[in-house]
N, C-alpha and C. Protein backbone atom coordinates (compact mmCIF):
# COMPACT_ATOMS: atom_id res chain seq x y z
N UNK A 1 138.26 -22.71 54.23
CA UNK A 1 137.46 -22.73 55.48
C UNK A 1 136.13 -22.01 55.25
N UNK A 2 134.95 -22.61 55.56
CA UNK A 2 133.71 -22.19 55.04
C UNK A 2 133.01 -21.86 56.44
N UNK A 3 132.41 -20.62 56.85
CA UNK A 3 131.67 -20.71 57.84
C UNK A 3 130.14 -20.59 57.70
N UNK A 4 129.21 -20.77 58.41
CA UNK A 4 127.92 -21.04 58.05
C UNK A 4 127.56 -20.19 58.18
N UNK A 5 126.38 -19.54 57.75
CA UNK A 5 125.34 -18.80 57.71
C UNK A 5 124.89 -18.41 58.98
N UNK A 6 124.56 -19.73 59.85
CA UNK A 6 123.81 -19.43 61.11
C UNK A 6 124.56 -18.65 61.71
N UNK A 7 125.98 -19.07 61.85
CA UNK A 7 127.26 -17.95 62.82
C UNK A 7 126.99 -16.90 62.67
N UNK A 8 126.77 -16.34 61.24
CA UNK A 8 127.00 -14.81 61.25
C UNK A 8 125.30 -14.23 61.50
N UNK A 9 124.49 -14.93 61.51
CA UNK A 9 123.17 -14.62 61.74
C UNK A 9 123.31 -13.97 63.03
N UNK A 10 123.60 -15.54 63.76
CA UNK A 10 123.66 -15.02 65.51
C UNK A 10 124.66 -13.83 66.12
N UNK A 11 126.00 -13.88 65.55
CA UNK A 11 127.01 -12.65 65.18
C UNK A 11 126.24 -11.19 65.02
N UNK A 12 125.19 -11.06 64.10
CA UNK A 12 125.13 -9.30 64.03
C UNK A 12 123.41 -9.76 64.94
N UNK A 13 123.01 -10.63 65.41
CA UNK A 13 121.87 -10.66 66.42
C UNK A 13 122.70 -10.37 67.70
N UNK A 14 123.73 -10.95 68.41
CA UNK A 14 124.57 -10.67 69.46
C UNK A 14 125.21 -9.00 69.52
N UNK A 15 125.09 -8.52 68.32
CA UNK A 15 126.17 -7.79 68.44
C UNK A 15 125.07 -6.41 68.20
N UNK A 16 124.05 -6.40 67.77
CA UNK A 16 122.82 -5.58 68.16
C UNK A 16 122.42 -5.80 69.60
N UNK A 17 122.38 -7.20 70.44
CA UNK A 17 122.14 -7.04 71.72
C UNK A 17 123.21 -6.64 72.45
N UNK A 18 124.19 -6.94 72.18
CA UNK A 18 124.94 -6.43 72.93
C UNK A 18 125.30 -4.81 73.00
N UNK A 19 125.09 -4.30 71.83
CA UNK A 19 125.22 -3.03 72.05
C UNK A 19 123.71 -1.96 72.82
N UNK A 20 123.04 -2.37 72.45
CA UNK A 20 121.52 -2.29 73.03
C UNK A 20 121.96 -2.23 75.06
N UNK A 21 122.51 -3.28 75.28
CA UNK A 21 122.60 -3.67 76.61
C UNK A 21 123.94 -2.77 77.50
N UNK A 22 124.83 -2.33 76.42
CA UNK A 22 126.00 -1.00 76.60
C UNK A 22 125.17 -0.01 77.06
N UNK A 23 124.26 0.43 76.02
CA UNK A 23 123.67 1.34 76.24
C UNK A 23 122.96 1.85 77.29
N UNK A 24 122.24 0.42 77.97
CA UNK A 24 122.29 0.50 79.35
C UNK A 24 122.86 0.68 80.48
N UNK A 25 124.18 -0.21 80.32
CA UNK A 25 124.79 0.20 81.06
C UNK A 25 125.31 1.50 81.38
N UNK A 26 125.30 1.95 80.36
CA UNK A 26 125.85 3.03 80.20
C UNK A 26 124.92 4.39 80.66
N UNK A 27 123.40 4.06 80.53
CA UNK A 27 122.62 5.10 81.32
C UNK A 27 122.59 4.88 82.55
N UNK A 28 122.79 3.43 83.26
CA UNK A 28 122.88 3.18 84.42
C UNK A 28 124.26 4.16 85.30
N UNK A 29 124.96 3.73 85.24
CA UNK A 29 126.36 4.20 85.37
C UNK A 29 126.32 5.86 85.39
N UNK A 30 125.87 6.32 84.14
CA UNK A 30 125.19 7.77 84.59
C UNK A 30 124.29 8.49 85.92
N UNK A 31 123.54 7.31 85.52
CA UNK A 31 122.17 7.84 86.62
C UNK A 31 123.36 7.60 87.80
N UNK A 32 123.89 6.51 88.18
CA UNK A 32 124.59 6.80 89.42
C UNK A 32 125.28 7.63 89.79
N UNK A 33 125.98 8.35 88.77
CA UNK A 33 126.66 9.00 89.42
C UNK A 33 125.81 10.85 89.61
N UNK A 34 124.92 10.48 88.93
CA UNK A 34 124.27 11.40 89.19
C UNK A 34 123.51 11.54 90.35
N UNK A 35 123.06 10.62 90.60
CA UNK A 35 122.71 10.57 92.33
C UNK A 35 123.50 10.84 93.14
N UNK A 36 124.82 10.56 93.04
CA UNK A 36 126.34 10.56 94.12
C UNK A 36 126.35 12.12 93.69
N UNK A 37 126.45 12.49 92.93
CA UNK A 37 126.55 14.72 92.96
C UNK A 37 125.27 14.90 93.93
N UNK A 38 123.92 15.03 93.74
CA UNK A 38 123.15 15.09 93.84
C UNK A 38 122.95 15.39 95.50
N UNK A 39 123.09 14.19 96.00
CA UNK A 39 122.80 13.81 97.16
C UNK A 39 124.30 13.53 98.20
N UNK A 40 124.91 14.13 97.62
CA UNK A 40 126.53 13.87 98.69
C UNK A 40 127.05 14.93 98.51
């Protein structure tokens, strides 16, 4: 079973955006709850 080139191209391109986009979430999710101490 041979897989192509392009797969794994798009594979570590997805998988840099996707972690990129964690990271967001992940400051997001912060900042909220940092507002909820903050202000409650």
């Amino acid at each position: 079973m041979q897989k192509p080139k392009e797969d794994y191209s798009f594979w570590t391109k997805y998988k840099r955006f996707a972690s990129t986009e964690i990271l967001l979430y992940v400051i997001m999710v912060i900042g909220i709850i940092v507002g909820l101490l903050v202000f409650g």
